[in-house]
N, C-alpha and C. Protein backbone atom coordinates (compact mmCIF):
# COMPACT_ATOMS: atom_id res chain seq x y z
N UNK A 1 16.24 -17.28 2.14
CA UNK A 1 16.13 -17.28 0.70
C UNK A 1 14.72 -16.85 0.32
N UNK A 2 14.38 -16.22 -0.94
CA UNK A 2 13.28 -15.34 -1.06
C UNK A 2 13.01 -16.49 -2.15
N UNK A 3 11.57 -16.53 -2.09
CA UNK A 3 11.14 -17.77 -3.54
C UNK A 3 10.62 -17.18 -4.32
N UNK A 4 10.44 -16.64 -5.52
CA UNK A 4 10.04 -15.94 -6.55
C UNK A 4 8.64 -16.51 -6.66
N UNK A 5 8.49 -17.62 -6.80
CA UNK A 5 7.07 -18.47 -6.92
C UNK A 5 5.97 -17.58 -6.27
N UNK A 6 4.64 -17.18 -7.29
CA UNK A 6 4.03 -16.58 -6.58
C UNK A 6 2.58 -17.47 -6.20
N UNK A 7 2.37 -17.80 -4.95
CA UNK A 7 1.57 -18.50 -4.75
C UNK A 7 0.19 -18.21 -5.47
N UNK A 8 -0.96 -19.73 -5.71
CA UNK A 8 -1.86 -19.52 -5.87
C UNK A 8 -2.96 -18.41 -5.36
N UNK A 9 -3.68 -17.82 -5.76
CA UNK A 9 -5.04 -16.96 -5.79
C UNK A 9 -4.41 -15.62 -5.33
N UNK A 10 -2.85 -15.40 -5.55
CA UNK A 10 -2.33 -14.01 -5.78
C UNK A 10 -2.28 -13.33 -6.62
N UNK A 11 -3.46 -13.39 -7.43
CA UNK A 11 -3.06 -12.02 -8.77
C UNK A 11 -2.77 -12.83 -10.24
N UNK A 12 -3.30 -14.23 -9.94
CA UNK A 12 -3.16 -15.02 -11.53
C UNK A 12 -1.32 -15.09 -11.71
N UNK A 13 -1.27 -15.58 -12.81
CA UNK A 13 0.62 -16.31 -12.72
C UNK A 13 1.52 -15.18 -12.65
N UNK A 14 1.11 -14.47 -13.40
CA UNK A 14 2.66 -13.42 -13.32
C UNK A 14 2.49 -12.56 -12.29
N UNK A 15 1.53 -12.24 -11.46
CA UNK A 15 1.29 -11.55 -10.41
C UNK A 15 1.41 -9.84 -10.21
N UNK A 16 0.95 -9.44 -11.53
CA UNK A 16 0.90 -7.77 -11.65
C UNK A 16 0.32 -7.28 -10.92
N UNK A 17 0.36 -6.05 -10.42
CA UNK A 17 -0.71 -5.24 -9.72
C UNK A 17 -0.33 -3.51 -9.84
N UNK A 18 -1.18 -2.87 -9.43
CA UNK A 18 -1.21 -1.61 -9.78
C UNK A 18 -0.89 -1.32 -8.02
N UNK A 19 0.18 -0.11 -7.65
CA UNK A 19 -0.25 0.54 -6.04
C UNK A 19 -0.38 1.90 -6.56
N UNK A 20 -1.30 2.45 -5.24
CA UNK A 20 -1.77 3.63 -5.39
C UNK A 20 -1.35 4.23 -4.38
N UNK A 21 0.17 5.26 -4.15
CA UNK A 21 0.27 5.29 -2.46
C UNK A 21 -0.01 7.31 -2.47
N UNK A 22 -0.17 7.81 -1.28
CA UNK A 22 -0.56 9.05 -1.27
C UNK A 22 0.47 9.66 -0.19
N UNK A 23 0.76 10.97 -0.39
CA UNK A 23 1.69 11.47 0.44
C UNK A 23 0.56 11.99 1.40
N UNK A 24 1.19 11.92 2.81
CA UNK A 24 0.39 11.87 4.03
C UNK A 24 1.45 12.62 5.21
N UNK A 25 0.55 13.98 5.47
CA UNK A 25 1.26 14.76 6.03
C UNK A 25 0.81 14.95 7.69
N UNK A 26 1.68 14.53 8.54
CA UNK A 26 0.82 14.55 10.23
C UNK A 26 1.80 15.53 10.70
N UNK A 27 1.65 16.33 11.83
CA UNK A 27 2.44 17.30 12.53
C UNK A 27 3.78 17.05 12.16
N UNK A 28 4.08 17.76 10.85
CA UNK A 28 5.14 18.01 10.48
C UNK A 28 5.61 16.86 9.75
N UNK A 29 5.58 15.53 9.84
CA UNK A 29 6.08 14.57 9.45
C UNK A 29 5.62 14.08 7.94
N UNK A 30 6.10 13.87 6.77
CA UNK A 30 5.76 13.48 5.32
C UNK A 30 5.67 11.85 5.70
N UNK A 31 4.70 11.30 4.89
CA UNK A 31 5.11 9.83 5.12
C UNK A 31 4.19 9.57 3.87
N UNK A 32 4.76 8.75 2.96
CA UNK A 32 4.13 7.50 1.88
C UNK A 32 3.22 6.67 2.30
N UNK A 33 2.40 6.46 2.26
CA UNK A 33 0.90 5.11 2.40
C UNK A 33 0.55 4.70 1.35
N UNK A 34 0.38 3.77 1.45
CA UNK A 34 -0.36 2.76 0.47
C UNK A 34 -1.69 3.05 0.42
N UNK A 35 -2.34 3.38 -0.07
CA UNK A 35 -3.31 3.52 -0.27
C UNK A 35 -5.19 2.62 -1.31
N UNK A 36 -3.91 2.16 -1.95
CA UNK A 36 -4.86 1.12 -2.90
C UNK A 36 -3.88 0.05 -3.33
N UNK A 37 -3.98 -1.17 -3.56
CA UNK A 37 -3.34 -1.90 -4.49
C UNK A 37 -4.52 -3.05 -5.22
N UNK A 38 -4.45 -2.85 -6.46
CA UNK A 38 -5.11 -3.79 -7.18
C UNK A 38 -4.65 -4.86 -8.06
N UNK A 39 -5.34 -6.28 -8.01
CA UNK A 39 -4.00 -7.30 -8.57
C UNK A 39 -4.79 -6.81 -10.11
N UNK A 40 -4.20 -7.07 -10.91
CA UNK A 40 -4.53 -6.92 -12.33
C UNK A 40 -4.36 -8.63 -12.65
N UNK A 41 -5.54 -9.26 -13.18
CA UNK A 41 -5.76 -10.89 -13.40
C UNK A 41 -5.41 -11.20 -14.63
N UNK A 42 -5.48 -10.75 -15.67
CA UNK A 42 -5.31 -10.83 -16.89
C UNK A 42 -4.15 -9.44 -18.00
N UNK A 43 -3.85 -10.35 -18.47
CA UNK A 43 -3.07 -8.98 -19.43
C UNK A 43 -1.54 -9.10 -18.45
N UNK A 44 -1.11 -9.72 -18.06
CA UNK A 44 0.56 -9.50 -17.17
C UNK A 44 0.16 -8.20 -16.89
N UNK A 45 1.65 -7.70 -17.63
CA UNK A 45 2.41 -6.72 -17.37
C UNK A 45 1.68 -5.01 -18.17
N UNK A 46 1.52 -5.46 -19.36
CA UNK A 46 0.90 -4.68 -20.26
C UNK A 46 -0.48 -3.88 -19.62
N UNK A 47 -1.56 -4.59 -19.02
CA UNK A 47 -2.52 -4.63 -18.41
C UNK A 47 -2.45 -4.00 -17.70
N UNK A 48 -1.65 -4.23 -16.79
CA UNK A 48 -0.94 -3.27 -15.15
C UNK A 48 -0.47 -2.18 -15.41
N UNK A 49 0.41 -2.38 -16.41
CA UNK A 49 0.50 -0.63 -16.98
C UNK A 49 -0.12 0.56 -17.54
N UNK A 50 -1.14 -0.17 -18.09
CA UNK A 50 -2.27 0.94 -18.88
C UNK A 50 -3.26 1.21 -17.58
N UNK A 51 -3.39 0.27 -16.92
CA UNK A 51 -4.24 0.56 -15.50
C UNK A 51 -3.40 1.50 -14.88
N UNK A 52 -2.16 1.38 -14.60
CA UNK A 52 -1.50 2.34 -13.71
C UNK A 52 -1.37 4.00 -14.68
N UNK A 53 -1.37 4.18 -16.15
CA UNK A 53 -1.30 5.42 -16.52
C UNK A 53 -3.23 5.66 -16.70
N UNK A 54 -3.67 5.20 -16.16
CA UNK A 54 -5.19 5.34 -16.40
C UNK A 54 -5.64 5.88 -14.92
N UNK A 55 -5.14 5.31 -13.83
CA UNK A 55 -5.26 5.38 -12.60
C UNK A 55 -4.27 7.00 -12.26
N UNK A 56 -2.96 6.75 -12.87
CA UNK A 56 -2.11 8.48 -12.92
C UNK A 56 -3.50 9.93 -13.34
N UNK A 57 -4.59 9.18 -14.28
CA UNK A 57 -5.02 10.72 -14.94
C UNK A 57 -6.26 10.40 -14.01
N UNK A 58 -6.82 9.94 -13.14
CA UNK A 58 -7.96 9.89 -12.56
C UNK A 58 -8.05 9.76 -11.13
N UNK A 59 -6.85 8.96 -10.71
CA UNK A 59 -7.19 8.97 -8.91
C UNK A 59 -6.94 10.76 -8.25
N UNK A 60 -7.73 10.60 -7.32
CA UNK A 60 -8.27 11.63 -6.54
C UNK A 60 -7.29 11.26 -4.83
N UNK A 61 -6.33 11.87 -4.76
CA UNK A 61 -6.50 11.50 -3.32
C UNK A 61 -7.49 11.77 -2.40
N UNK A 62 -7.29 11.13 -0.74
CA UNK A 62 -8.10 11.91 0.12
C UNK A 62 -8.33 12.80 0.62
N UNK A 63 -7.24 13.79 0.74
CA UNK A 63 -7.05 15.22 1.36
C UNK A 63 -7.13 16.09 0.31
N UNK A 64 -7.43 15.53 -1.12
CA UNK A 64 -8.05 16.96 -2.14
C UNK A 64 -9.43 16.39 -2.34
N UNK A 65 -10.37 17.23 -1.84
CA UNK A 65 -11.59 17.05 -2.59
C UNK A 65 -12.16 18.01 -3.02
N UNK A 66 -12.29 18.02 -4.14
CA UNK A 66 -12.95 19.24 -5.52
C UNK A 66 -14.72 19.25 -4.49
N UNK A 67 -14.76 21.08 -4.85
CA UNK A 67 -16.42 20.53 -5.16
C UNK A 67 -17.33 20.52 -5.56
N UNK A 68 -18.47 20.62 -5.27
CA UNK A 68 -19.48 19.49 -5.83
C UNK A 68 -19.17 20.16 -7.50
N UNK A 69 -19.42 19.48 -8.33
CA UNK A 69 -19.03 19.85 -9.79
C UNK A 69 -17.68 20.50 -10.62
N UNK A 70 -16.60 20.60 -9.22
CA UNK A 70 -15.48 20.89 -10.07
C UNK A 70 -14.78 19.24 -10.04
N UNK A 71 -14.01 19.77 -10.65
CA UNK A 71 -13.00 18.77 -11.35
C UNK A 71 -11.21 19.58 -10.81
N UNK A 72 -10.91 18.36 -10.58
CA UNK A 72 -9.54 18.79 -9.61
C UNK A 72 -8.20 18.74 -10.92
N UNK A 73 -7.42 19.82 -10.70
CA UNK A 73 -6.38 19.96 -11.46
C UNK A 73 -5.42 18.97 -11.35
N UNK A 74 -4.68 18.73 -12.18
CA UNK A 74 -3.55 17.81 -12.43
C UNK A 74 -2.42 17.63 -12.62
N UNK A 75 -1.10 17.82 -12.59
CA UNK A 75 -0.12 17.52 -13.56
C UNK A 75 0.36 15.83 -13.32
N UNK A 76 0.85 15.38 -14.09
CA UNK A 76 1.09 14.16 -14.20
C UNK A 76 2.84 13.69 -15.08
N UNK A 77 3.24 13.26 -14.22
CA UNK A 77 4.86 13.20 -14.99
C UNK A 77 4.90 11.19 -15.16
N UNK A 78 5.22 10.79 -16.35
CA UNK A 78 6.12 9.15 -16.35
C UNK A 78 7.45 9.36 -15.81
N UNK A 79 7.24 8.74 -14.41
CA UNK A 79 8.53 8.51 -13.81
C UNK A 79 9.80 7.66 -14.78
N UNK A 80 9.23 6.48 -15.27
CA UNK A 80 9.58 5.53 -15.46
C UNK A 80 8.35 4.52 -15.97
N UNK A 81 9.03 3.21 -17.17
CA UNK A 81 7.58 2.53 -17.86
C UNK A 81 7.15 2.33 -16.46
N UNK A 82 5.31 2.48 -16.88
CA UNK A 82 4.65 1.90 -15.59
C UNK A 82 4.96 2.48 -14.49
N UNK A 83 4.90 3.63 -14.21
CA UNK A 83 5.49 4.41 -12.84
C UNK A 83 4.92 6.30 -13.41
N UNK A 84 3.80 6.73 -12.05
CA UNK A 84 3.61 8.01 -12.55
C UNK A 84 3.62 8.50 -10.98
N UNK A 85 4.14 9.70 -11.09
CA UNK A 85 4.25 11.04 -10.16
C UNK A 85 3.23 11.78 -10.71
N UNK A 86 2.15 12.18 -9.52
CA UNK A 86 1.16 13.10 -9.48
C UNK A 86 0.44 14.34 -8.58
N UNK A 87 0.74 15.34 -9.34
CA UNK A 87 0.48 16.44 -8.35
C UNK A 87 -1.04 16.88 -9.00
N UNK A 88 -2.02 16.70 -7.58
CA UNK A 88 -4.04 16.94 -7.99
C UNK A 88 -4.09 18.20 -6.60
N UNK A 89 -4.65 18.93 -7.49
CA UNK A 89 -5.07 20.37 -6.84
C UNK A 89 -6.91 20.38 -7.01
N UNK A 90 -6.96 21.04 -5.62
CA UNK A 90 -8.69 21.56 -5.80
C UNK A 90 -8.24 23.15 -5.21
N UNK A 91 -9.61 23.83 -4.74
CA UNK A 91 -9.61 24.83 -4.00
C UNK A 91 -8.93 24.93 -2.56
N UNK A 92 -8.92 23.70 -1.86
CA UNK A 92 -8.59 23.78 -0.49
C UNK A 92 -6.97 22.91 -0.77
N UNK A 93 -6.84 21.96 -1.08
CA UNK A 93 -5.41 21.42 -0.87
C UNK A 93 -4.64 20.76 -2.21
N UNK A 94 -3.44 20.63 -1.82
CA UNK A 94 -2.95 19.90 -3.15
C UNK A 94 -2.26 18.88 -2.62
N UNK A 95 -1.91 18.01 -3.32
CA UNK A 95 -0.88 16.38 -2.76
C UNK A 95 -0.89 15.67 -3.83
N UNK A 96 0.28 15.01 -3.62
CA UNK A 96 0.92 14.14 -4.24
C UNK A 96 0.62 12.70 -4.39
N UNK A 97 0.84 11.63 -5.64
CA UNK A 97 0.07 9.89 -5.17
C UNK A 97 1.38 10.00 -6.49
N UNK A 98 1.51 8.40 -6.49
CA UNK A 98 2.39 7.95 -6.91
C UNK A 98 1.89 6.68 -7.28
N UNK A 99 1.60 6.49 -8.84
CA UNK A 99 1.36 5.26 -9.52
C UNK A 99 2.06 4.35 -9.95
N UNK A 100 2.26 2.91 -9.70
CA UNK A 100 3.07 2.11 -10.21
C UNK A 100 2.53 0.76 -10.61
N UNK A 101 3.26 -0.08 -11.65
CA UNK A 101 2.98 -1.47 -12.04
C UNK A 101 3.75 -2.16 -11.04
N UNK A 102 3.25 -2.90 -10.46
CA UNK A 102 4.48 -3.52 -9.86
C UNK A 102 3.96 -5.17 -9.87
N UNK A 103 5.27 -6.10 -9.86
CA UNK A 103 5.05 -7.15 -10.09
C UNK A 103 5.55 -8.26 -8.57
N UNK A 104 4.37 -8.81 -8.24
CA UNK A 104 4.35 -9.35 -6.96
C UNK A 104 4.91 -10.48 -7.27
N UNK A 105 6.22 -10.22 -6.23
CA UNK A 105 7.10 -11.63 -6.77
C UNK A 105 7.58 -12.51 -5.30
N UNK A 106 6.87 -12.24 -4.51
CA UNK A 106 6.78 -12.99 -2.54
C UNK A 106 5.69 -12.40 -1.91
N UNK A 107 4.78 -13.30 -1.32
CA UNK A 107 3.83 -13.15 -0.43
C UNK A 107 4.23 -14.36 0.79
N UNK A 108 4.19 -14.09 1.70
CA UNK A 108 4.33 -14.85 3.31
C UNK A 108 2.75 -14.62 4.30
N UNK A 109 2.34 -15.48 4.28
CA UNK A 109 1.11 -15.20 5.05
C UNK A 109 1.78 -15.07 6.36
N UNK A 110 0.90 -14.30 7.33
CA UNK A 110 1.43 -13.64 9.17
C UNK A 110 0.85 -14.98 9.54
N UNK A 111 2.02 -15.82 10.60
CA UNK A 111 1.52 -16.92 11.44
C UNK A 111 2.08 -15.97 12.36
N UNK A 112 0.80 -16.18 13.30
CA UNK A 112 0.60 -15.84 14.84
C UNK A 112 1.98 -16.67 15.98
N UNK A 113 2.10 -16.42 16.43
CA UNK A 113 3.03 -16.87 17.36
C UNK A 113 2.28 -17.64 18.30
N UNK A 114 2.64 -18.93 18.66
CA UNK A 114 2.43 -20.01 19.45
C UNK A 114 2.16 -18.98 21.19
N UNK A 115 0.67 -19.37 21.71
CA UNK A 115 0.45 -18.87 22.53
C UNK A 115 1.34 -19.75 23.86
N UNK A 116 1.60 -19.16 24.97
CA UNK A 116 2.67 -19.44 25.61
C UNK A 116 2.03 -20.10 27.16
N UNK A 117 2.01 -20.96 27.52
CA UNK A 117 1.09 -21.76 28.59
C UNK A 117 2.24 -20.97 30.34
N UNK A 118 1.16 -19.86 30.50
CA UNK A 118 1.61 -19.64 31.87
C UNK A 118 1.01 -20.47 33.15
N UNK A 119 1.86 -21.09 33.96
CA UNK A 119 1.85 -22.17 35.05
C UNK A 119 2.18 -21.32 36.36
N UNK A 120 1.26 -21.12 37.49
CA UNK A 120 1.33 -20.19 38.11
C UNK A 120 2.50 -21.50 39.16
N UNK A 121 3.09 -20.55 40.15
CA UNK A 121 4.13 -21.60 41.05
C UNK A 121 3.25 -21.92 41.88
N UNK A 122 4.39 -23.33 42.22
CA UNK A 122 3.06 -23.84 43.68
C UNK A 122 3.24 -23.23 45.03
N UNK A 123 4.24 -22.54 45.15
CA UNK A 123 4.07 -21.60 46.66
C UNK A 123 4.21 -20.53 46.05
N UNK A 124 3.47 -19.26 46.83
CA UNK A 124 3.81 -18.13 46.39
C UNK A 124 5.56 -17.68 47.43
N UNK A 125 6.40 -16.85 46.61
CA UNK A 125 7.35 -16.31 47.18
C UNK A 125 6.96 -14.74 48.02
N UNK A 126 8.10 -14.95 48.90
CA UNK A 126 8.17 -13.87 49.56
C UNK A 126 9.03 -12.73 49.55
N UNK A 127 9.22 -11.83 49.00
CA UNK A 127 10.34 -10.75 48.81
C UNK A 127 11.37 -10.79 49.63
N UNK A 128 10.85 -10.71 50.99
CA UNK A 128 11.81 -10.16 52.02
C UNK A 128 11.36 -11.41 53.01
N UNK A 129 12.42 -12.03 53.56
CA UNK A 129 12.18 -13.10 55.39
C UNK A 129 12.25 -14.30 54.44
N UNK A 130 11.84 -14.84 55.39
CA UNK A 130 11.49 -16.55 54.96
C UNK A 130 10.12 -17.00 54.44
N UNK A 131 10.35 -17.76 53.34
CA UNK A 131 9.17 -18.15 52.67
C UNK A 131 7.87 -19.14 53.30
């Protein structure tokens, strides 16, 4: 069962946040990354959204970098409220990031797995004959 409850010091009560993910291209393969996520503390939902169409007209991915004094091209589409598709061009490359509000509704902290007590035997065995 999934608990909606979003624990303390996650992002204040309603638990908004902005992700910033970037399309990421390795020998041949496309893959989505995360790239940024910021909790937005104040303002819910509203807050998270103007951050995320604010973040659509200004983030830069990593594999375009303008330079020194240009300014990297843009188009910018509303997917959906709170949700932007972005294509940023310089001279050398272009790529894609993908802005969204999203509302953090489960966090599970990683527990480590119980380390496992190896007990060596008291005779050693023998493969082959008698022990």
């Amino acid at each position: 069962m999934i608990e909606d409850a979003v624990p303390e010091g996650y992002g204040g009560p309603a638990g908004w946040a902005v992700l910033v993910e970037e399309e990421s291209t390795m020998l041949g393969d496309t893959r989505w990354m995360l790239a940024e996520c910021r909790l937005v503390e104040d303002g819910g939902r509203a807050a998270a959204e103007a951050l995320a169409r604010q973040l659509a007209m200004e983030h830069v991915p990593r594999g375009v970098r303008p330079l020194f004094g240009a300014t990297a091209g843009r188009r910018v589409f509303r997917v959906s409220e709170g949700s932007w598709l972005v294509e940023v061009r310089s001279d050398s490359a272009t790529a894609l990031c993908r802005v969204t509000a999203a509302e953090q509704v489960h966090v599970q902290s990683y527990i480590p797995a119980p380390k496992a007590e190896v007990t060596p035997p008291d005779k050693p065995r023998r493969l082959f004959g008698r022990g």
